[in-house]
Protein backbone atom coordinates (compact mmCIF):
# COMPACT_ATOMS: atom_id res chain seq x y z
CA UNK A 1 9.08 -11.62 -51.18
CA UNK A 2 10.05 -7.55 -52.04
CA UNK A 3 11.05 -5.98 -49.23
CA UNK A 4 7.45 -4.00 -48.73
CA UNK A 5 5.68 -7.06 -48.45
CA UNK A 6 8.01 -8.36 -45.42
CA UNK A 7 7.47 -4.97 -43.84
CA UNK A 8 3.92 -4.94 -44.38
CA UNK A 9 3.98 -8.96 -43.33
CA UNK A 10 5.79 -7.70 -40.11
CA UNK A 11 3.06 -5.29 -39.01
CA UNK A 12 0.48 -7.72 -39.34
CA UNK A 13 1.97 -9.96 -37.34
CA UNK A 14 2.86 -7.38 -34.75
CA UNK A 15 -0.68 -6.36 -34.78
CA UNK A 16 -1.65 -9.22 -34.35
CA UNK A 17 0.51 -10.20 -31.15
CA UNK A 18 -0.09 -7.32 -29.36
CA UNK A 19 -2.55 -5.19 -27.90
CA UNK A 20 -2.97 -1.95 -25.55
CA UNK A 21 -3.47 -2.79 -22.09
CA UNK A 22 -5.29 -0.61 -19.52
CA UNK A 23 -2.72 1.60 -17.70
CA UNK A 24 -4.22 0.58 -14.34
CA UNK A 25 -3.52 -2.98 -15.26
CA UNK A 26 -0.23 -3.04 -16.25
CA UNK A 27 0.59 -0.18 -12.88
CA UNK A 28 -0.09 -4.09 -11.00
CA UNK A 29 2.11 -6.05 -12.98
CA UNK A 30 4.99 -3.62 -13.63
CA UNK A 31 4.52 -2.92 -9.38
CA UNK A 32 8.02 -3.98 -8.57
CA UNK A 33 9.54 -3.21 -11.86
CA UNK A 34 10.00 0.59 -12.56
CA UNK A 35 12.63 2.40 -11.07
CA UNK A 36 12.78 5.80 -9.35
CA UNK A 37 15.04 7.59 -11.77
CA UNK A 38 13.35 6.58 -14.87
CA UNK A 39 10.43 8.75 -14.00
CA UNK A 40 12.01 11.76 -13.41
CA UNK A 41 13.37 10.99 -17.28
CA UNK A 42 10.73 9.72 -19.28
CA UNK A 43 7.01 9.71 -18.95
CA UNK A 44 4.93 6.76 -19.90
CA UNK A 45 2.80 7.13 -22.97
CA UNK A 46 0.75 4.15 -24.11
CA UNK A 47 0.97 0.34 -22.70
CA UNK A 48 0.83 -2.96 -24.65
CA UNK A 49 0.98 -6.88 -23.83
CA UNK A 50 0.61 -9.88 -25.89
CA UNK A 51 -2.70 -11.55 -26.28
CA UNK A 52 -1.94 -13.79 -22.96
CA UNK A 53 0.09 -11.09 -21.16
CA UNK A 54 2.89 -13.36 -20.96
CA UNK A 55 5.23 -10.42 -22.67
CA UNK A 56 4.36 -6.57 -21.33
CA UNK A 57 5.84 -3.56 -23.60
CA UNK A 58 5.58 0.47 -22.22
CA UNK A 59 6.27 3.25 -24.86
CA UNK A 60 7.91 5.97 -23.29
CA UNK A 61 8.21 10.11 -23.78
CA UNK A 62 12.31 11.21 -23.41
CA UNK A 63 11.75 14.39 -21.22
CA UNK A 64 15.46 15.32 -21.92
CA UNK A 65 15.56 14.40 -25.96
CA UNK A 66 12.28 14.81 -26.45
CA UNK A 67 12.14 11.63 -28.33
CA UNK A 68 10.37 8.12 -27.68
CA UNK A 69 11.44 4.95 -26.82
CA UNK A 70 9.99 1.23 -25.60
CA UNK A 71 10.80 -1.19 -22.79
CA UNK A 72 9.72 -4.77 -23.14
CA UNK A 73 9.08 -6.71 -19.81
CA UNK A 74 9.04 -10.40 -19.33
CA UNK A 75 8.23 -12.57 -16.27
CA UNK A 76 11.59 -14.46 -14.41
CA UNK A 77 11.04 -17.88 -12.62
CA UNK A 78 9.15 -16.64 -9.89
CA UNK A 79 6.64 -14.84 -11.59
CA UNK A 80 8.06 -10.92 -11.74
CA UNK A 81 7.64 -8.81 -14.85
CA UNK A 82 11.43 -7.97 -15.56
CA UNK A 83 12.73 -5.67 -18.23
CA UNK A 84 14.38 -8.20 -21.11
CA UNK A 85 14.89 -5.02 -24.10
CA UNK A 86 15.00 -1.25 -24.48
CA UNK A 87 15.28 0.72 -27.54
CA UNK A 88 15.25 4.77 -27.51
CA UNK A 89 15.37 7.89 -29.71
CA UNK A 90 12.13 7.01 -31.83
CA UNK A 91 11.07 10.27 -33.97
CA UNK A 92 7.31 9.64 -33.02
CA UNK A 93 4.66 8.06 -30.52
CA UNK A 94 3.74 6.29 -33.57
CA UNK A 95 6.91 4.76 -34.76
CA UNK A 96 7.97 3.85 -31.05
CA UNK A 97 4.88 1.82 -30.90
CA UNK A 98 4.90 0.57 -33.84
CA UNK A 99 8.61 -1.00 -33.37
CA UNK A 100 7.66 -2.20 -29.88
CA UNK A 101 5.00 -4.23 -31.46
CA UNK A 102 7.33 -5.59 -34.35
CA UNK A 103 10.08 -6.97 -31.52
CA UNK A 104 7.47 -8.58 -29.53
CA UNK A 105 5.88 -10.28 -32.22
CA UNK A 106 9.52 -11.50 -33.38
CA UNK A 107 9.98 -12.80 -29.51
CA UNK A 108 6.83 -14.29 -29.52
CA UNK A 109 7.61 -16.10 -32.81
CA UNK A 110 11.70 -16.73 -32.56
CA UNK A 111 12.20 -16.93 -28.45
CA UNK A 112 11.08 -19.16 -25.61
CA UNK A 113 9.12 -16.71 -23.21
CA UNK A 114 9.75 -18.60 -20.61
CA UNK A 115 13.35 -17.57 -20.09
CA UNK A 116 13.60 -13.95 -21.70
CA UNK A 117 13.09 -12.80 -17.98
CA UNK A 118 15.56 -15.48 -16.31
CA UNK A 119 18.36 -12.92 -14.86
CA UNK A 120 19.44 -14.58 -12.50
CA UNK A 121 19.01 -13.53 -9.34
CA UNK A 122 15.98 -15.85 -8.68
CA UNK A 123 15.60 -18.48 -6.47
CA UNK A 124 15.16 -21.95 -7.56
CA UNK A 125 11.80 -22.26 -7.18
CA UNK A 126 8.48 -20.09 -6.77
CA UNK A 127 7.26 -19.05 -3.18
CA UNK A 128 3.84 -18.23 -3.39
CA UNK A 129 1.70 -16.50 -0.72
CA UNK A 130 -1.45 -17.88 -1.48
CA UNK A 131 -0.21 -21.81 -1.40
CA UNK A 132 -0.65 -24.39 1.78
CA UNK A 133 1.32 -26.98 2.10
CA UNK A 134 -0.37 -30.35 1.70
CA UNK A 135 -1.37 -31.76 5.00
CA UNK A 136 -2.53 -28.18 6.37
CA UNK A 137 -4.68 -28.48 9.52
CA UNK A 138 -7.44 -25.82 7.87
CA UNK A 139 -7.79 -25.11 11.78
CA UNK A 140 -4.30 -24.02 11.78
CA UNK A 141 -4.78 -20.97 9.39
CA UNK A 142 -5.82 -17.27 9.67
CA UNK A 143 -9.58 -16.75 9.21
CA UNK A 144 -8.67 -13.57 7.05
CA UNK A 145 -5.86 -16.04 5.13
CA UNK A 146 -8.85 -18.35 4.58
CA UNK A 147 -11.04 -15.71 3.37
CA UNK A 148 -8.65 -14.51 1.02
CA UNK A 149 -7.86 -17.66 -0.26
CA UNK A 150 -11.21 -19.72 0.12
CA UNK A 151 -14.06 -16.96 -1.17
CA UNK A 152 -14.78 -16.34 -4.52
CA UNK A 153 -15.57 -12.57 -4.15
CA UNK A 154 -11.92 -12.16 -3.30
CA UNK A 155 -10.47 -13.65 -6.74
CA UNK A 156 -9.15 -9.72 -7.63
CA UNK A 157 -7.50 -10.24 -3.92
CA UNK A 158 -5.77 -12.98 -4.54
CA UNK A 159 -4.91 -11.87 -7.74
CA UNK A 160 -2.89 -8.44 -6.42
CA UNK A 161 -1.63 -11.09 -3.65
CA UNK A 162 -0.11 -13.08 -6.28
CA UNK A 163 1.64 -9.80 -8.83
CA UNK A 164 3.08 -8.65 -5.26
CA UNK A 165 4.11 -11.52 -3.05
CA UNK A 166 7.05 -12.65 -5.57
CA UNK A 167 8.71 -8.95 -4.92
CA UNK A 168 8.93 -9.65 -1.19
CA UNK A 169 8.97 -13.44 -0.32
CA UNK A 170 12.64 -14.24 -1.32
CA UNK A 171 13.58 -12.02 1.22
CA UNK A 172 11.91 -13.25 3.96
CA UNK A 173 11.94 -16.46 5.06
CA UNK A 174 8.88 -16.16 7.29
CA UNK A 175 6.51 -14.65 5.46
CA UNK A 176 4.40 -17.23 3.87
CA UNK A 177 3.82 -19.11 6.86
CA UNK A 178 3.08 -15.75 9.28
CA UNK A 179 0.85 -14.75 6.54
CA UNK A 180 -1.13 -17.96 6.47
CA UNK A 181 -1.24 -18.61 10.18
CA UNK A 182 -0.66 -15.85 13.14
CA UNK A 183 0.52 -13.04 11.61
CA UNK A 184 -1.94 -12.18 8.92
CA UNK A 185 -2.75 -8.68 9.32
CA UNK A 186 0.57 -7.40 10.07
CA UNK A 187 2.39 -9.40 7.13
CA UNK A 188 -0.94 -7.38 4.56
CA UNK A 189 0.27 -4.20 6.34
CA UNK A 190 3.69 -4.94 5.18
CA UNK A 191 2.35 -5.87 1.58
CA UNK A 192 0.53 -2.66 1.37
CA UNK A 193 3.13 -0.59 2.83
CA UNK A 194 5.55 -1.93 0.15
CA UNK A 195 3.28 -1.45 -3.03
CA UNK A 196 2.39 2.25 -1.30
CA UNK A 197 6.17 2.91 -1.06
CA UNK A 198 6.45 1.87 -4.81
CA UNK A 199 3.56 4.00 -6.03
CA UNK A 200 4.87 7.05 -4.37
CA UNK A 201 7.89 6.04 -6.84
CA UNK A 202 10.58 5.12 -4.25
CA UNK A 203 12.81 2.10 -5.01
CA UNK A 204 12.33 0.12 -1.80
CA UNK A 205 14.80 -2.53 -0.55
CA UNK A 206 13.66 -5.43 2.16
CA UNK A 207 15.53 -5.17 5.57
CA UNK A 208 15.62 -7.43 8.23
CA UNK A 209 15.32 -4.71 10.36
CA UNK A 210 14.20 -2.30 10.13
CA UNK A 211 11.64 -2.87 7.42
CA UNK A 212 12.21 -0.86 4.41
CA UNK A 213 15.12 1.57 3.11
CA UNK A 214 12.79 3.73 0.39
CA UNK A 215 15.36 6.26 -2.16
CA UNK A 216 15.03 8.07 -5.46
CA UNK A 217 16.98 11.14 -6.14
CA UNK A 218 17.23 13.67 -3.10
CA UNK A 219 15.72 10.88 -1.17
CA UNK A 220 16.61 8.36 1.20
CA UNK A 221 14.86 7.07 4.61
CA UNK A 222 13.80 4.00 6.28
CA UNK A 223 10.58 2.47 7.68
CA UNK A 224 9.63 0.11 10.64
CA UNK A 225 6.02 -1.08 10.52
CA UNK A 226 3.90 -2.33 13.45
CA UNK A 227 0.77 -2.64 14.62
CA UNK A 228 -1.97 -2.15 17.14
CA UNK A 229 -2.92 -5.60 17.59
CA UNK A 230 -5.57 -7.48 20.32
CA UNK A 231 -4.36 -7.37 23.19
CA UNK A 232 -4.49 -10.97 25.50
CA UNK A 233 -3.52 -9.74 28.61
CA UNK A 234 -3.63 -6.93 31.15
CA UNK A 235 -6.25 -3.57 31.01
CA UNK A 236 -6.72 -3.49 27.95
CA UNK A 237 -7.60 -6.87 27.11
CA UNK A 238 -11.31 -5.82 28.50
CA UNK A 239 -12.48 -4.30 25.45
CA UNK A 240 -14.74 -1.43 25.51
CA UNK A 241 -17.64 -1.51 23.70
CA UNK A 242 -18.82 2.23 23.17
CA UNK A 243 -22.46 2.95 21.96
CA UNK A 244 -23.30 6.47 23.36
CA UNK A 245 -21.62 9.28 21.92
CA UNK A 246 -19.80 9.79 25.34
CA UNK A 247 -18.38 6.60 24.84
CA UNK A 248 -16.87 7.00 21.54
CA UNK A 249 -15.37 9.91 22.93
CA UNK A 250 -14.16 8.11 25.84
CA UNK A 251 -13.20 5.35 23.40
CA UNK A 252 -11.12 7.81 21.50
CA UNK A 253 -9.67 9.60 23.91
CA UNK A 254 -8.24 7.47 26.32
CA UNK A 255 -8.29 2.75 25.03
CA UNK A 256 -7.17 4.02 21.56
CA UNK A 257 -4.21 6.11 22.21
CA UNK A 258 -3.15 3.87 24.75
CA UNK A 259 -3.10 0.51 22.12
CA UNK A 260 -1.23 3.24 19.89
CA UNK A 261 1.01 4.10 22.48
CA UNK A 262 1.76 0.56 23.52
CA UNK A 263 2.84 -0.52 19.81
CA UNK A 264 4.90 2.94 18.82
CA UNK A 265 6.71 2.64 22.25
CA UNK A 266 8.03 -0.55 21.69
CA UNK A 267 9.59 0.48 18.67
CA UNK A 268 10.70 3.43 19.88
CA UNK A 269 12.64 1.85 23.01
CA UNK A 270 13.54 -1.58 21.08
CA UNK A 271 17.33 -2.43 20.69
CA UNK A 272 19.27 -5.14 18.94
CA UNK A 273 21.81 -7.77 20.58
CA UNK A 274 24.51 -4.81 19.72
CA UNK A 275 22.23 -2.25 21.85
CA UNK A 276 21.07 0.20 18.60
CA UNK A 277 17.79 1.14 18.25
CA UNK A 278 16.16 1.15 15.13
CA UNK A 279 17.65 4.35 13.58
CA UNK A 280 21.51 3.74 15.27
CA UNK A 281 21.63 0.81 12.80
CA UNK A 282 24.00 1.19 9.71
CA UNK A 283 21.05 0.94 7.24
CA UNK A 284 19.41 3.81 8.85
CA UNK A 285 22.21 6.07 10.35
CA UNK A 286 21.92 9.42 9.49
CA UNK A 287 18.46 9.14 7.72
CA UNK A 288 15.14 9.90 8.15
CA UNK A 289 13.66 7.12 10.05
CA UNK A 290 9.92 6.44 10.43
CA UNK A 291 7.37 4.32 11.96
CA UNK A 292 4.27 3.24 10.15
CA UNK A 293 1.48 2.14 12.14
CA UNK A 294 -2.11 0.58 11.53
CA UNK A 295 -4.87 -0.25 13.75
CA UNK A 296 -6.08 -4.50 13.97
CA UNK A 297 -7.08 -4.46 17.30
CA UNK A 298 -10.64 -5.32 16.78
CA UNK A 299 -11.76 -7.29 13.66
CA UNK A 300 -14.99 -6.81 11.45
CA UNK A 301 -18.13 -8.43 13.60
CA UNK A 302 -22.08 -8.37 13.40
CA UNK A 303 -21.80 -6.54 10.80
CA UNK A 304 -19.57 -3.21 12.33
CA UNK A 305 -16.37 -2.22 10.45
CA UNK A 306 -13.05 -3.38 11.76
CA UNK A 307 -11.27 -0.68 14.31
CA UNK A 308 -9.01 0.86 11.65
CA UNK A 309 -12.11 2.79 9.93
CA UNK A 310 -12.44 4.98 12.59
CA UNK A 311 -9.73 5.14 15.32
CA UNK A 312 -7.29 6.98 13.63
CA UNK A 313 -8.72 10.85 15.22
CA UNK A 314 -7.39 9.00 18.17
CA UNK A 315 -3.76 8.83 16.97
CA UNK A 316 -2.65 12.77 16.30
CA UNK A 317 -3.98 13.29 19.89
CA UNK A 318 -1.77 11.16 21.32
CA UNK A 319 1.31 11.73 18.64
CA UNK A 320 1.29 15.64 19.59
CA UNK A 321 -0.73 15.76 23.13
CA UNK A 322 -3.26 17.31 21.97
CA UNK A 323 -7.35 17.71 21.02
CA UNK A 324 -9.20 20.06 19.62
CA UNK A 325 -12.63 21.37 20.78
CA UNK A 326 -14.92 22.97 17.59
CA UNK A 327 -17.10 25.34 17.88
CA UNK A 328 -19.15 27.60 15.47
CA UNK A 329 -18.43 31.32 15.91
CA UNK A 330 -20.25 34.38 14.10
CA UNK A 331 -21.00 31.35 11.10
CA UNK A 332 -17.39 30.25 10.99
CA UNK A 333 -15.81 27.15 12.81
CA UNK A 334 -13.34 27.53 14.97
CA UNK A 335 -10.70 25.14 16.29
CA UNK A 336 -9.89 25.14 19.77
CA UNK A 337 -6.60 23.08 20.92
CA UNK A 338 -6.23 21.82 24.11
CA UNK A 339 -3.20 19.93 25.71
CA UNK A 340 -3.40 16.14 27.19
CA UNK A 341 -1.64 15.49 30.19
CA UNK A 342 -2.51 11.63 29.99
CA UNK A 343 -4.71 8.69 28.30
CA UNK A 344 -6.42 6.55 31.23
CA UNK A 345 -8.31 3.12 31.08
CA UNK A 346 -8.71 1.10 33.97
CA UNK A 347 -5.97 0.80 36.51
CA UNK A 348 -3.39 2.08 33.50
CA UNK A 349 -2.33 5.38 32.58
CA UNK A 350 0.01 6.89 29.63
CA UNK A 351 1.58 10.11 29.33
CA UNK A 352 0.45 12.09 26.16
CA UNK A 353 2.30 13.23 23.41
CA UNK A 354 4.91 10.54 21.72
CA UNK A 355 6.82 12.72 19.72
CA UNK A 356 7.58 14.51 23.06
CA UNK A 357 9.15 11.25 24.82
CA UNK A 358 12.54 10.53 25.35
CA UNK A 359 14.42 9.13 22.21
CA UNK A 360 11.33 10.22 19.97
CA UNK A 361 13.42 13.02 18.08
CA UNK A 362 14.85 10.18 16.25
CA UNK A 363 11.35 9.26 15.10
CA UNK A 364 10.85 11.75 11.45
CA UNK A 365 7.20 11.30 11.16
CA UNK A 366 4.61 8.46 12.38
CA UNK A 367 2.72 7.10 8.56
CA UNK A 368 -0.51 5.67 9.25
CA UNK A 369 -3.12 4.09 6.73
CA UNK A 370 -6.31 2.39 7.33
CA UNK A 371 -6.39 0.73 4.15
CA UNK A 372 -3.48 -2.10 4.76
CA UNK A 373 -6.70 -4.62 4.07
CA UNK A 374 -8.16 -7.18 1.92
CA UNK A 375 -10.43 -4.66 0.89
CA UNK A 376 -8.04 -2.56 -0.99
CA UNK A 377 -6.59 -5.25 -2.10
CA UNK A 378 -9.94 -6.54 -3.83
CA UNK A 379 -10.76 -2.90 -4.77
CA UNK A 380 -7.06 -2.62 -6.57
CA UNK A 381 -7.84 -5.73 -8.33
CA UNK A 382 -10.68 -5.13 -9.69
CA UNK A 383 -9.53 -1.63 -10.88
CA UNK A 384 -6.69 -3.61 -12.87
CA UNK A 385 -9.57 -5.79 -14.17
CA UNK A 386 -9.93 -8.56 -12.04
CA UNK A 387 -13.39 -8.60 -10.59
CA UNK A 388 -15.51 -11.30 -10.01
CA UNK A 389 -18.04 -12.49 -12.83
CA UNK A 390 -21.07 -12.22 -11.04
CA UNK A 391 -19.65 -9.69 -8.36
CA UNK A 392 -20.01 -5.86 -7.66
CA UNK A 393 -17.92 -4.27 -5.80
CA UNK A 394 -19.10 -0.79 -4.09
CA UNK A 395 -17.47 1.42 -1.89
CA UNK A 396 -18.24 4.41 0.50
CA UNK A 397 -16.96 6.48 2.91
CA UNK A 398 -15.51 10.15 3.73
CA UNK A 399 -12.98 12.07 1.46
CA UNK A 400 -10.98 15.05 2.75
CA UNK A 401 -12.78 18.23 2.69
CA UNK A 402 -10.85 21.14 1.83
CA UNK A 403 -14.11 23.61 3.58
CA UNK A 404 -12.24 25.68 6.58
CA UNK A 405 -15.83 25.31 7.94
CA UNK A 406 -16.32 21.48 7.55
CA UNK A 407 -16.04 19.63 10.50
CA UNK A 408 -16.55 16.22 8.71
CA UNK A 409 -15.38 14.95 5.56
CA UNK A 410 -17.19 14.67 2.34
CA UNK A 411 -19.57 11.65 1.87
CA UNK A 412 -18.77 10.19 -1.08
CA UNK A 413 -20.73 6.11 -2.36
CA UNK A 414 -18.64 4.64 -5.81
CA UNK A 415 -19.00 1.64 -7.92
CA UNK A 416 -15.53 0.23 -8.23
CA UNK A 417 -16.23 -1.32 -11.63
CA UNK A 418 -17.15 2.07 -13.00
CA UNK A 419 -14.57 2.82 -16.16
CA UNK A 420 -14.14 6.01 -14.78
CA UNK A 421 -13.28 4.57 -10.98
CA UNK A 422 -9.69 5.52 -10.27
CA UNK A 423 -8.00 4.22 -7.00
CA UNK A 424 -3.88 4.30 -5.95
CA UNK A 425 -2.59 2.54 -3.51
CA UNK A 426 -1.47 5.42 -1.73
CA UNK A 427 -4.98 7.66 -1.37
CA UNK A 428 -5.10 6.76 2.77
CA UNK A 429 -1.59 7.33 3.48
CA UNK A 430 -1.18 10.26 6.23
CA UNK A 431 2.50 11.44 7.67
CA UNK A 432 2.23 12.81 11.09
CA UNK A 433 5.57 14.90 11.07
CA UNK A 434 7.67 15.25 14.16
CA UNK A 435 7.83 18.97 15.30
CA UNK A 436 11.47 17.83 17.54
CA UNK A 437 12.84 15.58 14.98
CA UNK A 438 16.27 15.40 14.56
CA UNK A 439 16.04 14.55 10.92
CA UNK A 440 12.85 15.71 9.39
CA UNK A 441 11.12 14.00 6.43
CA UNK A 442 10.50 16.44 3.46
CA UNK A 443 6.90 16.42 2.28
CA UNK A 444 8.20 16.06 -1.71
CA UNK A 445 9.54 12.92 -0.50
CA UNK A 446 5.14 10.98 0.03
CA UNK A 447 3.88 13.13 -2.49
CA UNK A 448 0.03 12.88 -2.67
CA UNK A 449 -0.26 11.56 1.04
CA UNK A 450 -2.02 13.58 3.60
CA UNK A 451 0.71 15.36 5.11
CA UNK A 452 0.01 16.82 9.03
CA UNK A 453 2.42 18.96 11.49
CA UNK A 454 2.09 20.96 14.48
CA UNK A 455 3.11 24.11 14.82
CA UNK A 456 1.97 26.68 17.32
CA UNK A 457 -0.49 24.46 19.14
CA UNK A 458 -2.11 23.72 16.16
CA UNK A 459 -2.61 20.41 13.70
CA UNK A 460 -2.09 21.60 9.98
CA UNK A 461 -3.15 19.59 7.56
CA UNK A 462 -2.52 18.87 3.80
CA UNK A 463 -4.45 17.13 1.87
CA UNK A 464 -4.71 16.11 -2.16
CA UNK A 465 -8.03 16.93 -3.27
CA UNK A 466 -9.96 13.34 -3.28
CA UNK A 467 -8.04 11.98 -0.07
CA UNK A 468 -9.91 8.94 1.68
CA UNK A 469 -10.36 9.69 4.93
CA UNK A 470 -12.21 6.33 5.48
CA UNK A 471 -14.33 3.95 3.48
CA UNK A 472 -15.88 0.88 3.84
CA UNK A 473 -16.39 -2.14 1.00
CA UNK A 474 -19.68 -4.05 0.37
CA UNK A 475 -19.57 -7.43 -2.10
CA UNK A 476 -22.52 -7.62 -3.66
CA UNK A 477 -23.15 -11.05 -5.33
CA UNK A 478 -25.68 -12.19 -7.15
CA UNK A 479 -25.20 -16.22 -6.38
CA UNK A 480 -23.97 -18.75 -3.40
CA UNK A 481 -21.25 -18.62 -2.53
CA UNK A 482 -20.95 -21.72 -0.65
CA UNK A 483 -19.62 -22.29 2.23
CA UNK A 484 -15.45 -22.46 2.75
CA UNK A 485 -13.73 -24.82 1.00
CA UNK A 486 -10.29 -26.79 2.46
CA UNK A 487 -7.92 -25.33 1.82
CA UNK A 488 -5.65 -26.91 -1.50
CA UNK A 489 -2.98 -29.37 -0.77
């Protein structure tokens, strides 16, 4: 055979293996892969896998050279896309791709798959999120686990459950069975915070504690999440439920910043067996140090959102001890601050204003999201092309609005399955920023998150164009879903 028949031979079968992938789909499987200094280097171009996505390839812009080059990714034992071959300073787009697609179809044809991404580092077998042990009491497991695992609607759920959970479970020894059983919502909050991290294009390494150490270039600070959970016992185990507007307000100003309160000053006072808090520790000394925080305290029922949609006007009043009043003057708003002295429900009282305790100067900023849910992690699916046959997923809610006159965000009602529907994991994140801190967290290092300070006695606010202030998910499907089956042995 002459040599322009092998050639031409060679890019048939290349063409043949291989085929562009959606960029949204192969952001979920490359999640864990890409690392912080590669994108201040090169920028991704186009995005290819083989026919059963067993073998991912990325072709890639040199920002320095100017010149292209590809990065072939394989999965290792436990299921994480790895990168097995690079090759770099390609004349053209064109050429790049077209000699990423000629090495994967020679893998595909000469190698075993199942070992290009073996590097060692693995453990011996899979842990995987999503399975019970056989012999499970169904009894025994979270109803938001079962949900999750159990309802069809949730298949692009369990499908971002299962691209994640590898990157985190060798790590930690109790997450699989927290997850499943008592500690459900705080173990997602921990899953979301870490793909959030990665999408804001920090490498992020697993602590014991705290949480997270998150660094790229110029950056480097760690994270302890918590949460404000139910509470079993005391005041604020008798639940409010507010109807009137006066008892929103109420609501707002007084139950919610005291569950907030409760959680961040735990963290804030809690010491090891040494006696070091949180940021005295060797992983964090001398960093930025931050607490992320989301709201569980009251699940989804008769048909209500959960808490987390619309508590968090509750948590900058209590972060900074302070509200504002609004009122419309000569046709413009105005916004009037006033300080908190305390938060007050029942027989229990809080002082105002966290970042003005003792010890809270070591506290950088407090991140919040309301999105650490199954929701996103349905709505993420389906953007990488998961959905449901049968299924449509719709979303509304309020975006940030950028009006100095708006005293509510922008409505906004989208279908999820839309082409043109574009979500990131990191659209809900806000950083309140400590005015005291001792180390202050630069705003370059969350880029795209809503970023707030106060300065002044005044809340200033910045905000990406598009920012979710809140939404809320509806599955629409158009058959039975049955009722719950037991969970797999």
């Amino acid at each position: 055979m002459g040599e322009a028949k092998k050639r031409a031979r060679g890019r048939a079968e290349a063409f043949a293996a291989t085929a562009p992938i959606d960029r949204r789909r192969f952001n979920l499987f490359a999640i864990g892969t890409r690392m912080s200094l590669i994108a201040h280097l090169a920028e991704e171009v186009s995005w290819w896998a083989t026919v059963d996505e067993a073998l991912l390839g990325v072709v890639l812009l040199d920002k320095i050279d100017d010149d292209f080059g590809w990065l072939i990714l394989a999965r290792d034992p436990i299921g994480r896309f790895r990168a097995i071959a690079v090759n770099s300073s390609l004349p053209s787009q064109f050429q790049a791709e077209e000699a990423l697609r000629i090495e994967v179809a020679r893998m595909v044809r000469e190698e075993n798959i199942g070992e290009l991404g073996n590097q060692g580092d693995t453990p011996n077998s899979p842990i995987d999120l999503l399975r019970v042990p056989a012999g499970t009491d169904p009894a025994s497991l979270h109803p938001y686990f079962r949900e999750l695992l159990e309802r069809p609607s949730r298949s692009p759920g369990r499908a971002v459950v299962r691209e994640i959970g590898p990157w985190l479970t060798p790590k930690d020894p109790h997450l699989v069975e927290e997850f499943q059983r008592k500690a459900f919502d705080q173990r997602l909050w921990e899953l979301y915070l870490w793909a959030a991290f990665r999408e804001f294009n920090l490498d992020v390494e697993q602590l014991e504690a705290p949480d997270f150490r998150c660094s790229a270039p110029g950056i480097d600070f760690t994270v302890e999440a918590t949460t404000a959970a139910p509470s079993t016992m005391g005041p604020l185990a008798s639940h409010p439920d507010p109807k009137t507007a006066a008892e929103i307000d109420d609501f707002l100003r007084n139950y919610m910043p005291i569950k907030y309160g409760s959680a961040l000053h735990s963290k804030l006072i809690k010491v090891n067996a040494k006696g070091l808090h949180y940021w005295e520790r060797e992983e964090s000394k001398d960093k930025p140090f931050l607490l992320a925080i989301a709201d569980f305290h009251k699940p989804a029922a008769g048909g209500e959102p959960a808490s987390l949609t619309f508590t968090q006007s509750a948590l900058w009043q209590y972060l900074y001890g302070h509200r504002v009043r609004a009122e419309m003057r000569d046709g413009a708003l105005m916004i009037i601050p006033e300080p908190i002295v305390e938060h007050e429900f029942g027989e229990k009282r809080v002082p105002s204003g966290f970042f003005d305790q003792p010890l809270a100067e070591n506290i950088s900023a407090v991140v919040f999201s309301n999105a650490g849910t199954i929701a996103k992690f349905d709505r993420m699916g389906v953007v990488a092309g998961f959905a449901e046959p049968g299924v449509q997923y719709v979303r509304f809610g309020l975006r940030y609005n950028s009006d100095a006159n708006a005293s509510m965000g922008t409505p906004f009602f989208d279908n999820v399955q839309s082409a043109d529907y574009e979500e990131w994991w990191t659209d809900e994140i806000q950083v309140f920023h400590n005015p005291r801190a001792k180390r202050g967290l630069d705003f370059f290092a969350l880029p795209g998150a809503i970023h707030h300070y106060f300065k002044d006695g005044d809340l200033h606010s910045f905000a990406p164009e598009g920012s979710v202030l809140s939404s809320y998910t509806m599955l629409i499907t158009t058959h039975d879903e049955g009722r719950l089956a037991p969970p797999p042995g």
